[in-house]
C-alpha atoms as a PDB file:
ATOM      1  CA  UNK A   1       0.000   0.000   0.000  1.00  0.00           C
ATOM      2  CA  UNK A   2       1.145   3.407  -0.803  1.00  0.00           C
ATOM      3  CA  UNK A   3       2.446   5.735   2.051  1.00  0.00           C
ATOM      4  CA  UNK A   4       0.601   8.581   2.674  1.00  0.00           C
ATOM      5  CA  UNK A   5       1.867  11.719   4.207  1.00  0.00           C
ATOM      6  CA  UNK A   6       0.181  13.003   7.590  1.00  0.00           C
ATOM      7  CA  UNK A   7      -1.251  16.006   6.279  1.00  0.00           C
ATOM      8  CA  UNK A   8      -3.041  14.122   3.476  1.00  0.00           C
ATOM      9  CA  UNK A   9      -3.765  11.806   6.652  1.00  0.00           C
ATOM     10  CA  UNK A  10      -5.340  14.307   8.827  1.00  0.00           C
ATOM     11  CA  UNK A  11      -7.065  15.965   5.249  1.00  0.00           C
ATOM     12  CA  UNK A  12      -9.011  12.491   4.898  1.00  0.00           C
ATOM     13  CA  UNK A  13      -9.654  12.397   8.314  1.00  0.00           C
ATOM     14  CA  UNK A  14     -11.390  16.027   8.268  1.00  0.00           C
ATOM     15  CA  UNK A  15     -13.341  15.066   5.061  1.00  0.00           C
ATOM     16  CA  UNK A  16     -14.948  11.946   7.068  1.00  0.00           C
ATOM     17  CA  UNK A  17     -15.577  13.591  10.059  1.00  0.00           C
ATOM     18  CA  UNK A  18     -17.765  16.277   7.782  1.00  0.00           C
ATOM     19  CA  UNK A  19     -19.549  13.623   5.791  1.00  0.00           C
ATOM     20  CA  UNK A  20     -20.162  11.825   9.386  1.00  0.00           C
ATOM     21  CA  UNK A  21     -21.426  15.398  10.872  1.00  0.00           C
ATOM     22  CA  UNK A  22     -23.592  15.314   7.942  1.00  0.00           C
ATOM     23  CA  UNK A  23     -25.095  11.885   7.545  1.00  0.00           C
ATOM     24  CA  UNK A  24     -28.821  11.208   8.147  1.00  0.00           C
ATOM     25  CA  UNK A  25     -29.719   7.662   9.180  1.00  0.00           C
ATOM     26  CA  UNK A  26     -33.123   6.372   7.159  1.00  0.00           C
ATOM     27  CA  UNK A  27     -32.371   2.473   6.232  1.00  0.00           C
ATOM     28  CA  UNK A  28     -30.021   0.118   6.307  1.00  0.00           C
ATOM     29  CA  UNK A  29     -27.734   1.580   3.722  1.00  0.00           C
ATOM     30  CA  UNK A  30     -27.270   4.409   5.720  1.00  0.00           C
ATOM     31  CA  UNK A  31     -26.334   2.583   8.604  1.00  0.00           C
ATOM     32  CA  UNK A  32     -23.783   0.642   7.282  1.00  0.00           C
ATOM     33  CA  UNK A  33     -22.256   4.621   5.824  1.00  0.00           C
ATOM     34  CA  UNK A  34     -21.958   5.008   9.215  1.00  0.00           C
ATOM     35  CA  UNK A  35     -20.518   2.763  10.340  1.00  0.00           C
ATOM     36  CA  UNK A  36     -17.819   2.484   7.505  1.00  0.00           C
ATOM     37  CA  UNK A  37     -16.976   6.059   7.786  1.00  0.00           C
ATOM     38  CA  UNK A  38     -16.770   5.636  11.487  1.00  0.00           C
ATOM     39  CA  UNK A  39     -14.130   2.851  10.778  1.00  0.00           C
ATOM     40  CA  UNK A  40     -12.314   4.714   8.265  1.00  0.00           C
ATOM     41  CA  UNK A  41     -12.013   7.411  10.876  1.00  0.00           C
ATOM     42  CA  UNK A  42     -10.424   4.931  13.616  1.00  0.00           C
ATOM     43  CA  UNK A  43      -7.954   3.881  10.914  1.00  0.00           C
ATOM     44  CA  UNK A  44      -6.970   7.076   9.700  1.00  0.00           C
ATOM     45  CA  UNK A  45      -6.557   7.954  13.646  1.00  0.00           C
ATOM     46  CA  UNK A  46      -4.529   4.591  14.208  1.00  0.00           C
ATOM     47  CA  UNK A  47      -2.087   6.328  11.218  1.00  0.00           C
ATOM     48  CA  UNK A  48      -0.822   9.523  12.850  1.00  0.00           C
ATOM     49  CA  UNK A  49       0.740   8.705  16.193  1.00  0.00           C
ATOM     50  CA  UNK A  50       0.260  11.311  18.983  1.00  0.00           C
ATOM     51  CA  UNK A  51      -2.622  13.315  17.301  1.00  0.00           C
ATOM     52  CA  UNK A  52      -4.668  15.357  19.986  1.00  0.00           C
ATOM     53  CA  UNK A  53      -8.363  14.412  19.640  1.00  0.00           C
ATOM     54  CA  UNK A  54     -10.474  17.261  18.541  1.00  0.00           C
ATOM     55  CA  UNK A  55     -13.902  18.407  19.857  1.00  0.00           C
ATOM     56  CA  UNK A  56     -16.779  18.748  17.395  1.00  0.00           C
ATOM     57  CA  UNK A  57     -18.884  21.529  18.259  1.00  0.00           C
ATOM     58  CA  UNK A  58     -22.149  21.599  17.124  1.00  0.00           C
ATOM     59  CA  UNK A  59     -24.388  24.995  15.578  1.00  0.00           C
ATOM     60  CA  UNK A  60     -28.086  23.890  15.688  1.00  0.00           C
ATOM     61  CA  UNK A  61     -28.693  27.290  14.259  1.00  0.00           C
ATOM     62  CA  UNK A  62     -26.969  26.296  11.082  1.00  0.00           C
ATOM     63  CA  UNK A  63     -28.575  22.827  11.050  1.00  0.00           C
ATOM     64  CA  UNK A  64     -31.878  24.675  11.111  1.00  0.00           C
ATOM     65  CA  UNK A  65     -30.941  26.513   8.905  1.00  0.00           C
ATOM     66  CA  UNK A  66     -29.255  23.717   6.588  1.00  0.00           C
ATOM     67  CA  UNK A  67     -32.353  21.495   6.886  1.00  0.00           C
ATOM     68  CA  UNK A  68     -35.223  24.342   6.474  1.00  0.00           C
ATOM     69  CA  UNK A  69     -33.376  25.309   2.622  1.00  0.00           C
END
């Protein structure tokens, strides 16, 4: 497998957290997004030794806003 640098690392890991922020369980399918993503995150984690876990914060205001259009 090709090496990948730790800033492409913690890039990938940014762009799954996002998709995982935004992901809507409805079925099955959706579930097992989730739960992929969720692994891809623990193995792009496992990849970059000593990396300081980050707090999501949420903004209901902008998921109102998100979901009303």
């Amino acid at each position: 497998m090709a090496s990948l640098t730790k800033r492409s690392v913690e890039t990938l890991i940014d762009l799954v957290e996002i998709k995982l922020s935004c992901i809507q369980v409805f079925d099955r399918d959706d579930a097992k997004e989730l739960a992929a993503l969720e692994q891809a995150r623990r193995e792009l984690v496992a990849r970059v030794p000593n990396r300081r876990a980050a707090t999501v914060v949420p903004f209901p205001e902008a998921e109102a806003q998100r979901v009303a259009g």
